[in-house]
N, C-alpha and C. Protein backbone atom coordinates (compact mmCIF):
# COMPACT_ATOMS: atom_id res chain seq x y z
N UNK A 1 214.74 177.32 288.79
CA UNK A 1 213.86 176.71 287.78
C UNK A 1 214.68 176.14 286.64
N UNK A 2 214.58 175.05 286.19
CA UNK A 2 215.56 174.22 285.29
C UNK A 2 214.44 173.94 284.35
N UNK A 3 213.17 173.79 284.08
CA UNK A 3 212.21 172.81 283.29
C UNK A 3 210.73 174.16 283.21
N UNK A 4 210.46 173.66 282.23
CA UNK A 4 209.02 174.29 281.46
C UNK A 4 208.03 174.13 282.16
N UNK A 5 207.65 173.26 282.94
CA UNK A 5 206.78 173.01 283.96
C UNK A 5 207.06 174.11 285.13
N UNK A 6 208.06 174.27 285.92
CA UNK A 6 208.20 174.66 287.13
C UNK A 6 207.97 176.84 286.60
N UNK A 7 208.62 176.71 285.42
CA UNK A 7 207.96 178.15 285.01
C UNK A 7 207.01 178.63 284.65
N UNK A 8 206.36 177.70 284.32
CA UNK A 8 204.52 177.75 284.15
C UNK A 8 204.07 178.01 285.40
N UNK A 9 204.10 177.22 285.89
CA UNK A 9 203.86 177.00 287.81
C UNK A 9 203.87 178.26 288.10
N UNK A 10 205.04 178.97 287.89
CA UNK A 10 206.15 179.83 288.70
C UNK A 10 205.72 181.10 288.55
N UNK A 11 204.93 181.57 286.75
CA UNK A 11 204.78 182.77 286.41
C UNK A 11 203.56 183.17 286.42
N UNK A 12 203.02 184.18 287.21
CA UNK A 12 202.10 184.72 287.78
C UNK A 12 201.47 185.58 286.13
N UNK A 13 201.86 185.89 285.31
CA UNK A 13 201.62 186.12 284.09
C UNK A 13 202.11 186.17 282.96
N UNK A 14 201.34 186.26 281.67
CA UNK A 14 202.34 186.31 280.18
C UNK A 14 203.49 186.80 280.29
N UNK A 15 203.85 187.92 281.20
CA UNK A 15 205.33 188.93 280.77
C UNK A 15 205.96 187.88 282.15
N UNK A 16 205.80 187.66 282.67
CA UNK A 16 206.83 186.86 283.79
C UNK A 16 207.42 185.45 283.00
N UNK A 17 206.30 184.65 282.54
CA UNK A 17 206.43 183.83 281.82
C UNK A 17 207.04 183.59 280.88
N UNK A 18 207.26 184.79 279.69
CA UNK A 18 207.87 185.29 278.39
C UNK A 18 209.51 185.43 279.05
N UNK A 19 209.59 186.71 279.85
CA UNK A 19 210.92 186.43 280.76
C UNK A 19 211.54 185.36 280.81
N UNK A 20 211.12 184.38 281.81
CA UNK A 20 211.44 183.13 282.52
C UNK A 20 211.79 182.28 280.99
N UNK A 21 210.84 182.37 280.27
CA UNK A 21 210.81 181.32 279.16
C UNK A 21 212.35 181.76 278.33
N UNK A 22 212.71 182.72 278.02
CA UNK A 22 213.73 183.19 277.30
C UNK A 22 214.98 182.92 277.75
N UNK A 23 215.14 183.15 279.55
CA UNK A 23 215.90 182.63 280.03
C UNK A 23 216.35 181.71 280.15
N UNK A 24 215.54 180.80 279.95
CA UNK A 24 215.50 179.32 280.45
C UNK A 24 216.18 178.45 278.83
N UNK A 25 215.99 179.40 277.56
CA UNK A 25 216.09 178.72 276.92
C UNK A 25 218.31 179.62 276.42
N UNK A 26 218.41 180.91 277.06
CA UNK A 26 219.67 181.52 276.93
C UNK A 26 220.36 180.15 277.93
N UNK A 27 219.63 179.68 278.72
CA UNK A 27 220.46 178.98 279.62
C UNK A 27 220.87 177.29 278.27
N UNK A 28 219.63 177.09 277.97
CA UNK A 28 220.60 175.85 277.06
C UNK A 28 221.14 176.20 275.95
N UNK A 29 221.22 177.41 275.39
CA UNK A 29 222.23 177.78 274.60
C UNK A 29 223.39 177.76 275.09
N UNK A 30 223.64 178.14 276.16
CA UNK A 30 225.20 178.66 277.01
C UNK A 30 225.44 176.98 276.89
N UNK A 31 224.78 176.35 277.02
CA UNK A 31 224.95 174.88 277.49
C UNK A 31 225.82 173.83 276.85
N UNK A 32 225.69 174.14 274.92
CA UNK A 32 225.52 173.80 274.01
C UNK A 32 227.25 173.22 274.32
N UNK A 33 227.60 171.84 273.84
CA UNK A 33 228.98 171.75 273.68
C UNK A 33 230.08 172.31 272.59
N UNK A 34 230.28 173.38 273.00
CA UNK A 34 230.91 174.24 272.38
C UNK A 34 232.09 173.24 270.98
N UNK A 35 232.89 172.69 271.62
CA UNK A 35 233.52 171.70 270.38
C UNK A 35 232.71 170.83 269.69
N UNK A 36 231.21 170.43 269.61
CA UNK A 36 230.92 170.19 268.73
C UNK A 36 230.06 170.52 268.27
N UNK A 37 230.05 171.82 268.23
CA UNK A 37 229.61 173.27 267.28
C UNK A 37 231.11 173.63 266.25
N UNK A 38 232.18 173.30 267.11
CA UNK A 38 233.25 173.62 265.79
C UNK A 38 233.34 172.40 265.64
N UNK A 39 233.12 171.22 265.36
CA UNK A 39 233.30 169.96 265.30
C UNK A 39 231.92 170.04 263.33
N UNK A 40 231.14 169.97 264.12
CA UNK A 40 230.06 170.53 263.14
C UNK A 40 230.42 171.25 262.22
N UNK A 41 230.76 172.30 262.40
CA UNK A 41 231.77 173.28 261.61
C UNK A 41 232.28 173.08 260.31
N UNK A 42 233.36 171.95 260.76
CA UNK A 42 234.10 171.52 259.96
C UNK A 42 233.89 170.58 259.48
N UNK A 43 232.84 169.85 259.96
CA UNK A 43 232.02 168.46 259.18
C UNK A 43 231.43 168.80 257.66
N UNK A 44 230.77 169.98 258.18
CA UNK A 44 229.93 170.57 256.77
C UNK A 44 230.53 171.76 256.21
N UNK A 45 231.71 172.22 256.32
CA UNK A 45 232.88 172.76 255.57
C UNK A 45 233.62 171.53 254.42
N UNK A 46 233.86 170.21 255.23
CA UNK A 46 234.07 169.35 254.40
C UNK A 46 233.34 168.66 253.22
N UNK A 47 231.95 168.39 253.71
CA UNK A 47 230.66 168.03 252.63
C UNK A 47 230.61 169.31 251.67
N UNK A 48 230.73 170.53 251.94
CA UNK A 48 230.96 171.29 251.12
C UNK A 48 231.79 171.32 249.82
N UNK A 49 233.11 171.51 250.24
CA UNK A 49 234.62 171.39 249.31
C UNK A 49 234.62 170.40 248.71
N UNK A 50 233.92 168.56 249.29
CA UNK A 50 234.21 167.51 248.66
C UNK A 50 233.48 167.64 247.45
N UNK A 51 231.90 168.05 247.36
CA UNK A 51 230.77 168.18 246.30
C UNK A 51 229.96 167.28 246.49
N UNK A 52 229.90 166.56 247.80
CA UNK A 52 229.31 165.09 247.87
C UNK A 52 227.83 166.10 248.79
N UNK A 53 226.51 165.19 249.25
CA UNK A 53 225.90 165.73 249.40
C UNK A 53 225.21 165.01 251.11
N UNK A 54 224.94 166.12 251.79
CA UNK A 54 224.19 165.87 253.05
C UNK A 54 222.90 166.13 253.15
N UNK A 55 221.86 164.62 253.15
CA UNK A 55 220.48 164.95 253.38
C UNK A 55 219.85 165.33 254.97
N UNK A 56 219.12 165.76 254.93
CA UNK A 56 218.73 166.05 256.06
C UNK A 56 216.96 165.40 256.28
N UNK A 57 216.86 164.95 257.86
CA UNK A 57 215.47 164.34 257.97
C UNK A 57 214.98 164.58 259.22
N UNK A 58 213.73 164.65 259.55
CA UNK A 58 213.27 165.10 260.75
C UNK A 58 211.98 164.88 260.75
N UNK A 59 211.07 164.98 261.85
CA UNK A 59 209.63 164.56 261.78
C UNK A 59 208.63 165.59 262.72
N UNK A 60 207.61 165.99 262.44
CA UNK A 60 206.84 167.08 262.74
C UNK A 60 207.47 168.65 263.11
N UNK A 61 207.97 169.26 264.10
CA UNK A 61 208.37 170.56 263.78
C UNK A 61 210.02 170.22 263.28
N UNK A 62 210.72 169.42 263.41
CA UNK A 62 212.14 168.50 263.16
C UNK A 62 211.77 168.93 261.31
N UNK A 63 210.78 168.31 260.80
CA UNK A 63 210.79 168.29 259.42
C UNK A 63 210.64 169.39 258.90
N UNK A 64 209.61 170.54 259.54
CA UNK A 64 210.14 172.04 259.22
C UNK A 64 211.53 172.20 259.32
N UNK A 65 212.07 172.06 260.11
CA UNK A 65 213.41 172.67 260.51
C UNK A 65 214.65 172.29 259.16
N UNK A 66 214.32 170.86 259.09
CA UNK A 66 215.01 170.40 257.94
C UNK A 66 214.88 170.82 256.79
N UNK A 67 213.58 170.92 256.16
CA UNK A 67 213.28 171.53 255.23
C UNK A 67 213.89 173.88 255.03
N UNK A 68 214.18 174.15 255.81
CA UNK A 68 214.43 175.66 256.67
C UNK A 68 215.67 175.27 256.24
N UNK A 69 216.49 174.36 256.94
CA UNK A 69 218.12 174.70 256.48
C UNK A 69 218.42 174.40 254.83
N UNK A 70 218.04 173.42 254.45
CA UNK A 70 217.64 173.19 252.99
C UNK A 70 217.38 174.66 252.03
N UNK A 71 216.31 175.14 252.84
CA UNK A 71 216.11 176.63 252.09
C UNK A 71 217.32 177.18 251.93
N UNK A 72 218.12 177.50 253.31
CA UNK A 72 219.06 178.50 253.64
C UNK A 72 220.26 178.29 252.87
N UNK A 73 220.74 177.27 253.04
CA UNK A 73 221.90 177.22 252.44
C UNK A 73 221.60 177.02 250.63
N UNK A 74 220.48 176.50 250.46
CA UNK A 74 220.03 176.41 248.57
C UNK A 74 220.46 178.29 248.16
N UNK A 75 219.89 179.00 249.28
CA UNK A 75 219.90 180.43 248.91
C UNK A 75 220.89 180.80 249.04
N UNK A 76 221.89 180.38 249.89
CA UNK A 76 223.24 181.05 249.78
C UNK A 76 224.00 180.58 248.61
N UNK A 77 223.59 179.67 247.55
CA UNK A 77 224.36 179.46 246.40
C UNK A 77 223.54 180.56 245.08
N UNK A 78 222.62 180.85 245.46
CA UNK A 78 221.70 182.16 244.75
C UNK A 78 221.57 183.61 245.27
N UNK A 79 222.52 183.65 245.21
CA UNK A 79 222.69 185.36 246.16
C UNK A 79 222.92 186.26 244.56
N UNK A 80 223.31 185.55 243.92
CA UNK A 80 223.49 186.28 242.46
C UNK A 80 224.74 187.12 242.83
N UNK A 81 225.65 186.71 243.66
CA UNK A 81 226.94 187.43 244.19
C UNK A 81 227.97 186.32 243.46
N UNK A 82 229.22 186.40 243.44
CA UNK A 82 230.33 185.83 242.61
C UNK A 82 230.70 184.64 243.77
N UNK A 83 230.21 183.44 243.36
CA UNK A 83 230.50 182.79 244.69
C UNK A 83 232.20 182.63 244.80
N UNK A 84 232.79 181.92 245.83
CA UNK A 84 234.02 181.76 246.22
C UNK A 84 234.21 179.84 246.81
N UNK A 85 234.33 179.30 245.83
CA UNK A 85 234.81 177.73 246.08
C UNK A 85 233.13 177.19 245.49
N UNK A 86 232.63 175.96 246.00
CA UNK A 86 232.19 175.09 245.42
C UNK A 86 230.65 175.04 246.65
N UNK A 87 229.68 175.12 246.18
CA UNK A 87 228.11 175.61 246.95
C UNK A 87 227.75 174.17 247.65
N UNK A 88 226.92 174.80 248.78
CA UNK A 88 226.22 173.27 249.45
C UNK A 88 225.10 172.72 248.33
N UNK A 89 225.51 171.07 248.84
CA UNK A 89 224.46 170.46 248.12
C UNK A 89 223.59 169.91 249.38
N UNK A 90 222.82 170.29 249.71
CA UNK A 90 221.51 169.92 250.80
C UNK A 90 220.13 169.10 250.40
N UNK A 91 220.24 168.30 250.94
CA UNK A 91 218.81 167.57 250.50
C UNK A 91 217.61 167.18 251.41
N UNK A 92 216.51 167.89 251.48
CA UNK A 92 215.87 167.51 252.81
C UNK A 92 214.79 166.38 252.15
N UNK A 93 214.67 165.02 253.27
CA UNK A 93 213.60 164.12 252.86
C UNK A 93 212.84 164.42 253.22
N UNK A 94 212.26 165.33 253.80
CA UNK A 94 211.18 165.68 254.31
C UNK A 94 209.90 166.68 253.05
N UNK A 95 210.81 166.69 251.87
CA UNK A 95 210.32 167.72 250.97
C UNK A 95 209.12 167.27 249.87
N UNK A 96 209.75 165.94 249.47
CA UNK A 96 208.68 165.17 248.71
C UNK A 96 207.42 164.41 248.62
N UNK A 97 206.33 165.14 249.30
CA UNK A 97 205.51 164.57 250.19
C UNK A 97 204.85 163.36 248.86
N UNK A 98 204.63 163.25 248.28
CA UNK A 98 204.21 162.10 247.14
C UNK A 98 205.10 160.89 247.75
N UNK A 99 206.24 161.06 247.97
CA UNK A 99 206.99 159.68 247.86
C UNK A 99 207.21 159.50 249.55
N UNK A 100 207.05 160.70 250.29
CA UNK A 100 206.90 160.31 251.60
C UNK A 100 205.61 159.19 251.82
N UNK A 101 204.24 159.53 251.34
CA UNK A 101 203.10 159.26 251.79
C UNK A 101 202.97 158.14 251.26
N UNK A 102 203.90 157.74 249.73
CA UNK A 102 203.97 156.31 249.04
C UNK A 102 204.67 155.33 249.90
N UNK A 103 205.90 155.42 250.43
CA UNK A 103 206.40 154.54 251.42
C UNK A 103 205.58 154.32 252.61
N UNK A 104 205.47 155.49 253.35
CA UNK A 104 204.65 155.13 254.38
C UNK A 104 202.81 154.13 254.15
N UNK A 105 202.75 154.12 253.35
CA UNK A 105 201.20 153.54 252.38
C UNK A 105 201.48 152.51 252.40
N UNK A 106 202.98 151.78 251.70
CA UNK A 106 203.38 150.22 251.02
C UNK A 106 204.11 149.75 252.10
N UNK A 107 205.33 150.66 252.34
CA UNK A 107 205.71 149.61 253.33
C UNK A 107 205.62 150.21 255.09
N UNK A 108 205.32 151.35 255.45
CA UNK A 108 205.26 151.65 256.78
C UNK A 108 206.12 153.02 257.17
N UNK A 109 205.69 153.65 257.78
CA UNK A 109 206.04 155.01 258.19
C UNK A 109 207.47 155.34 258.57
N UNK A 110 207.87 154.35 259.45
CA UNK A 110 209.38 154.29 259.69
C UNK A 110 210.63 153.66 258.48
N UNK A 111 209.95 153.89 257.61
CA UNK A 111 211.09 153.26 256.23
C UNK A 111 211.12 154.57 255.46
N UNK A 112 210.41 155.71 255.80
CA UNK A 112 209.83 156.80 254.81
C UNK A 112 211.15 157.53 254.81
N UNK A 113 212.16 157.15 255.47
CA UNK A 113 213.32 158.30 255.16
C UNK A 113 214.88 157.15 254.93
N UNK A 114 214.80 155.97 255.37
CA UNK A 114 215.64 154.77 254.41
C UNK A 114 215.27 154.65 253.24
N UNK A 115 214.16 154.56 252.90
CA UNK A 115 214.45 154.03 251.45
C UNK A 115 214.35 154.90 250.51
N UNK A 116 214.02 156.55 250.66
CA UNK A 116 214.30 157.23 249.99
C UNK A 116 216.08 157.02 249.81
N UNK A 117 216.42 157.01 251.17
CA UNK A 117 218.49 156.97 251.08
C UNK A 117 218.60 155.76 250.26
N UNK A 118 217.96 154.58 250.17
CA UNK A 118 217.96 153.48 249.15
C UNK A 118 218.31 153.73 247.81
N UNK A 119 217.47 155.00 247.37
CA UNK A 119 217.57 155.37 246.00
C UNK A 119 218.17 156.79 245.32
N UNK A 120 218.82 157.05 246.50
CA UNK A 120 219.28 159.13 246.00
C UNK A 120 220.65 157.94 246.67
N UNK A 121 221.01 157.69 247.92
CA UNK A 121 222.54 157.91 248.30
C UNK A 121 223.97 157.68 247.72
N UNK A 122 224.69 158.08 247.63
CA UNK A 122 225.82 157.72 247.15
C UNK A 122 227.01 157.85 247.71
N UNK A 123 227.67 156.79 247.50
CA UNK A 123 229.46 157.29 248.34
C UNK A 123 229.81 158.72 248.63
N UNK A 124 230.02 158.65 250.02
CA UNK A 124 230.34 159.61 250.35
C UNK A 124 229.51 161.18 250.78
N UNK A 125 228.42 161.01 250.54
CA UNK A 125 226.87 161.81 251.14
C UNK A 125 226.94 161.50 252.94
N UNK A 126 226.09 162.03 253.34
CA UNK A 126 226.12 161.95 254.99
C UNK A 126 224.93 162.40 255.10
N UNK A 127 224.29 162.52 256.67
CA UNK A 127 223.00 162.54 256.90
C UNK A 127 222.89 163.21 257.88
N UNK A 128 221.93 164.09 258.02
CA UNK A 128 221.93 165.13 259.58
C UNK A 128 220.75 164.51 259.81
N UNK A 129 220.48 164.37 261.17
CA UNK A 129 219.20 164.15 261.62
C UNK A 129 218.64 164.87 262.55
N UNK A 130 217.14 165.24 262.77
CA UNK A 130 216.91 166.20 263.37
C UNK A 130 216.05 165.57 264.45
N UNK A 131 215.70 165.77 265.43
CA UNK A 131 215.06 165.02 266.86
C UNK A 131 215.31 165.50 268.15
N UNK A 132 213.94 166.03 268.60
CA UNK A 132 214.55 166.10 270.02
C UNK A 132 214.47 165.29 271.11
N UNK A 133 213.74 163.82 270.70
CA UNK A 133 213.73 162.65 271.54
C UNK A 133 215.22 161.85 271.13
N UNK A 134 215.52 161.84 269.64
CA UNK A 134 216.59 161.20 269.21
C UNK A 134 216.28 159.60 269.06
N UNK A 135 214.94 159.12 269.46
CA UNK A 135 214.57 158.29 269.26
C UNK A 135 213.59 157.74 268.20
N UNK A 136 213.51 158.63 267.26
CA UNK A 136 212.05 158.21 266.20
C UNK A 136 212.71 157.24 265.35
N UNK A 137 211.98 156.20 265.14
CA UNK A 137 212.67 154.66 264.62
C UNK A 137 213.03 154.92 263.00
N UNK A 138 212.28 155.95 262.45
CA UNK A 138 212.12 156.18 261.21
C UNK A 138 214.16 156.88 261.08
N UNK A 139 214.28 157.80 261.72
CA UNK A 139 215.17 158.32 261.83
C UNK A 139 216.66 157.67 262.20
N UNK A 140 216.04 156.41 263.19
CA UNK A 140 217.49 155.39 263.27
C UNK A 140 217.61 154.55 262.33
N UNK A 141 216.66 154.04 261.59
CA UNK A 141 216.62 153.34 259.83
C UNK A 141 217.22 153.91 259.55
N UNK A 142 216.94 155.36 259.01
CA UNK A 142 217.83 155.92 258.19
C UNK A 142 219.42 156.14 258.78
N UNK A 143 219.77 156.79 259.85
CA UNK A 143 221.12 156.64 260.29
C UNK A 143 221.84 154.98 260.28
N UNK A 144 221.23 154.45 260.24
CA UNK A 144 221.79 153.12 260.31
C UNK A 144 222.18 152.61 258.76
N UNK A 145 221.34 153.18 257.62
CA UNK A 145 221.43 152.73 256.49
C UNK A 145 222.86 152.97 256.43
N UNK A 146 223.32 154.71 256.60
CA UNK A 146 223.97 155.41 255.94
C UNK A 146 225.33 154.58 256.82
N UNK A 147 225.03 154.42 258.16
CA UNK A 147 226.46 154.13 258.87
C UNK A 147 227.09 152.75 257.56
N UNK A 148 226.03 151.90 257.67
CA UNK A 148 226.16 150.91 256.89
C UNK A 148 226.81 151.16 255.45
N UNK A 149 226.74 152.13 255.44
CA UNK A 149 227.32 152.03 253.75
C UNK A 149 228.69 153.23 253.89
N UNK A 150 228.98 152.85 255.25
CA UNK A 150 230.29 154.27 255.40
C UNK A 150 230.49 155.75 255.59
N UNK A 151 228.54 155.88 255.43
CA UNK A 151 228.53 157.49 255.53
C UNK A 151 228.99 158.18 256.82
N UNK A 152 228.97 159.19 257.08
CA UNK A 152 228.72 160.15 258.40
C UNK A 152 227.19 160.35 258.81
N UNK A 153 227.18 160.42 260.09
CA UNK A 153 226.01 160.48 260.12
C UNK A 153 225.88 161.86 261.66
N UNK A 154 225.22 163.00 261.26
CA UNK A 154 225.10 164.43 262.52
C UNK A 154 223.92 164.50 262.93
N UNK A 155 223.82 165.24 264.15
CA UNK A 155 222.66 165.41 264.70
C UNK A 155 222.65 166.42 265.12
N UNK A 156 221.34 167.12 265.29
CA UNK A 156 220.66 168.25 266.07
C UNK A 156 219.92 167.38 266.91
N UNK A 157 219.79 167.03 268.12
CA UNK A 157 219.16 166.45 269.03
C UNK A 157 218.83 167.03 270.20
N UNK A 158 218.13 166.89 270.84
CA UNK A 158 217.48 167.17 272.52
C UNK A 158 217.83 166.59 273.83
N UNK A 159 217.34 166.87 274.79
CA UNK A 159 217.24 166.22 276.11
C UNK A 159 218.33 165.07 276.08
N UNK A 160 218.45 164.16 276.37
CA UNK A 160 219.48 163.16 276.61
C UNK A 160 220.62 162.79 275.32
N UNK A 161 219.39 163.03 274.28
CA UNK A 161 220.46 162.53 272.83
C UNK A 161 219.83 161.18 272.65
N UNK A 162 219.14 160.52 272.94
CA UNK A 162 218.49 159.37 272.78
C UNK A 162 219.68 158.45 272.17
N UNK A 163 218.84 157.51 271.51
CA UNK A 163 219.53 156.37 270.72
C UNK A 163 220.64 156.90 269.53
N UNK A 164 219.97 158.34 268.72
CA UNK A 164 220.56 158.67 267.48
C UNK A 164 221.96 158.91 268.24
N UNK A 165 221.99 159.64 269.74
CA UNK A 165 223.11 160.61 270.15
C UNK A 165 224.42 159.62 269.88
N UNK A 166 224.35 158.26 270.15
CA UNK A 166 225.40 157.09 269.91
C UNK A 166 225.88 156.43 268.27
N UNK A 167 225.02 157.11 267.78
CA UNK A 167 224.95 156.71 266.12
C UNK A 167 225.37 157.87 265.63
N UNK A 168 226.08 159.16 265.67
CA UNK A 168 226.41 160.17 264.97
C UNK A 168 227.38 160.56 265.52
N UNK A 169 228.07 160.67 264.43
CA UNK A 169 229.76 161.17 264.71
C UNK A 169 230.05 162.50 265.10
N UNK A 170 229.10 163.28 265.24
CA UNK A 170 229.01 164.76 265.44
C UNK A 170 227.75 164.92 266.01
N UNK A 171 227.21 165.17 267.08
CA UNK A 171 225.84 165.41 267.84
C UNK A 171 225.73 167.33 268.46
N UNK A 172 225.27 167.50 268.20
CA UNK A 172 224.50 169.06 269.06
C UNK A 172 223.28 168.66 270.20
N UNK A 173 223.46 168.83 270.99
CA UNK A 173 222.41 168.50 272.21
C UNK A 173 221.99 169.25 273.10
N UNK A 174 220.69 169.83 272.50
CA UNK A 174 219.65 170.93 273.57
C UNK A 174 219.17 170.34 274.71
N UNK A 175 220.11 169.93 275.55
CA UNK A 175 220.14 169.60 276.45
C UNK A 175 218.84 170.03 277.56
N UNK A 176 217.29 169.15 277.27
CA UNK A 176 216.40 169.97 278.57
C UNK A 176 215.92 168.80 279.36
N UNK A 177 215.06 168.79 280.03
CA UNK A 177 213.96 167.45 280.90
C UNK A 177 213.58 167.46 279.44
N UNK A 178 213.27 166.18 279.68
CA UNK A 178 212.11 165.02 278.07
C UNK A 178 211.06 165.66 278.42
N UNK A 179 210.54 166.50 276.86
CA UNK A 179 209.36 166.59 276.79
C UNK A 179 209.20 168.34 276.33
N UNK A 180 210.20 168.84 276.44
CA UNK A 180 210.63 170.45 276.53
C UNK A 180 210.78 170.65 275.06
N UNK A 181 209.82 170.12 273.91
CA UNK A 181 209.96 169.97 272.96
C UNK A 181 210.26 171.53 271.95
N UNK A 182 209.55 172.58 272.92
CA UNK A 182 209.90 173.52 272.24
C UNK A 182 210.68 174.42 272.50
N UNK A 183 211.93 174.47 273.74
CA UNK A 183 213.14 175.32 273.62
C UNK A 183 214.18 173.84 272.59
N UNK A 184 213.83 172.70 272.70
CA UNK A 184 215.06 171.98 271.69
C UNK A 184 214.82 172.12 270.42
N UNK A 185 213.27 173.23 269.66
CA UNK A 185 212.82 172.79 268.40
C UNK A 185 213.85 174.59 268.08
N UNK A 186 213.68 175.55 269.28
CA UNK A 186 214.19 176.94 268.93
C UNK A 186 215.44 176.51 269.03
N UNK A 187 216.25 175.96 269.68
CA UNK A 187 217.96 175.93 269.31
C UNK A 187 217.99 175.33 268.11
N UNK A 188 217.27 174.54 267.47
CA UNK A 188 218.18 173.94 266.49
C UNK A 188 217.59 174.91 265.23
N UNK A 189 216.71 175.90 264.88
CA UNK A 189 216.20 176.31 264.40
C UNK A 189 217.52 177.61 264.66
N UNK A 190 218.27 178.31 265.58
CA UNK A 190 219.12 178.68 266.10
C UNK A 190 220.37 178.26 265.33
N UNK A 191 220.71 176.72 265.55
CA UNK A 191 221.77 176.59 264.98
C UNK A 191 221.75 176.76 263.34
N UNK A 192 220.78 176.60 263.27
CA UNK A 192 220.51 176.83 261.14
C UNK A 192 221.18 178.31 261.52
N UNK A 193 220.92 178.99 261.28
CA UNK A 193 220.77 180.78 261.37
C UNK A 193 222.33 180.82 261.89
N UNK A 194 223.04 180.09 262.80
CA UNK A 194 224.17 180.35 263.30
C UNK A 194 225.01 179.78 262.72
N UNK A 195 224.66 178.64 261.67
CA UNK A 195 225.58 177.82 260.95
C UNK A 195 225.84 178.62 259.37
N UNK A 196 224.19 179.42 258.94
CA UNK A 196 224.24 179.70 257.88
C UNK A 196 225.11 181.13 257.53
N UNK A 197 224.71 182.09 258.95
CA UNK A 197 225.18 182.99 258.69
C UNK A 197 226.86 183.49 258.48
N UNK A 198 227.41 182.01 259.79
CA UNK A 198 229.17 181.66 259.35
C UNK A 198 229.32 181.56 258.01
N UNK A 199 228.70 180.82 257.15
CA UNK A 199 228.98 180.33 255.94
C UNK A 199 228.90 181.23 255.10
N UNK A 200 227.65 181.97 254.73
CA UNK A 200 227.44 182.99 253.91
C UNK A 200 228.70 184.09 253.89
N UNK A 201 229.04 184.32 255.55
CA UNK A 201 230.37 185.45 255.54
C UNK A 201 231.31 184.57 254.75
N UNK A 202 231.41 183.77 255.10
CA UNK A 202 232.71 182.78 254.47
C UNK A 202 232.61 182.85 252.73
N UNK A 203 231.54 182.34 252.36
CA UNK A 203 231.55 182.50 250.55
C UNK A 203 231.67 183.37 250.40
N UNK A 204 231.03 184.74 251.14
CA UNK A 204 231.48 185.99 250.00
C UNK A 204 231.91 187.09 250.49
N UNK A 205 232.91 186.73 251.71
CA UNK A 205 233.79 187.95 252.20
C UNK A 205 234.79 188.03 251.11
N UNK A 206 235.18 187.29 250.34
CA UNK A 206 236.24 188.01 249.32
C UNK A 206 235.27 188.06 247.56
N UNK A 207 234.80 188.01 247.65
CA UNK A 207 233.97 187.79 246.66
C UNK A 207 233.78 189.05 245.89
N UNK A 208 233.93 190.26 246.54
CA UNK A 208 233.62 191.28 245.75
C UNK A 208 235.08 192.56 245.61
């Protein structure tokens, strides 16, 4: 069984199903391209140290997710512990729903995360994008702005890697059949938690 369909099919009930489902999703973790998880790594080790800032964007459970790492790392500069070097600056577009719902109103739904980068970006900022089609047009505006003006541009992506997977200098790819929307929405929800918890050891293993 490789796909969400054939284990539905397959499981004679909730606990077979729950099984199968867990497995299926340990299997695209194992999957994950290991160098660019340390590739990643060191992408946002660097946005870190420089002080420059990485927004993050995504669309329906993608925009939770964005908004989630945003939390995580905002909180690891509020631990009220003695930090050690210089805190993430994270910005999720997904947060301002006033100016989301204003773009999408005036000029159209797929500009709702460019032209916010129109008016926050600056030399040297970068952009994570979140997708597990890798194709939402709103999301290649925005990667395209940023390529355009020299930024970096990362991904948490799905199934093939779509269009974004060729536009980001650093990609993660939950590799499932199109459409498996929710083991690619738990890995990347995964990689927050696996990215944050490196980091947090990192600020304040000497810290005390």
């Amino acid at each position: 069984m490789n796909n969400l369909e054939d284990i539905l099919a397959s499981s004679k009930d909730f606990k077979s199903y729950a099984q199968a489902y867990i497995e299926h999703l340990f299997d695209v973790l194992q999957n994950l391209d290991k160098e660019a998880l340390l590739n990643f790594e060191r992408e946002i080790e660097l946005v870190k140290e420089s002080g420059t800032r990485m927004f993050i964007a995504g669309n329906g459970g993608s925009s939770a997710t964005a908004s989630h790492i945003t939390n995580d790392f905002g909180m690891l500069n509020q631990k009220g512990q003695k930090l050690t070097g210089k805190p993430f600056k994270l910005i999720a577009l997904t947060d301002n729903m006033p100016i989301i719902t204003a773009i999408a109103n005036d000029f159209g739904y797929d500009d709702i995360f460019s032209r916010q980068l129109e008016l926050n970006y600056q030399p040297g900022d970068s952009l994570l994008v979140i997708s597990a089609s890798g194709n939402s047009e709103n999301l290649v505006r925005a990667a395209t702005f940023v390529k355009n003006k020299g930024g970096k541009v990362y991904g948490f992506l799905g199934f093939d890697g779509g269009k974004l997977h060729t536009m980001c200098d650093v990609s993660i790819i939950a590799k499932t059949a199109k459409g498996e929307y929710g083991p690619v929405e738990d890995v990347h929800m995964i990689l927050d938690h696996l990215f944050y918890s490196w980091f947090h050891h990192k600020t304040f293993r000497n810290a005390n």
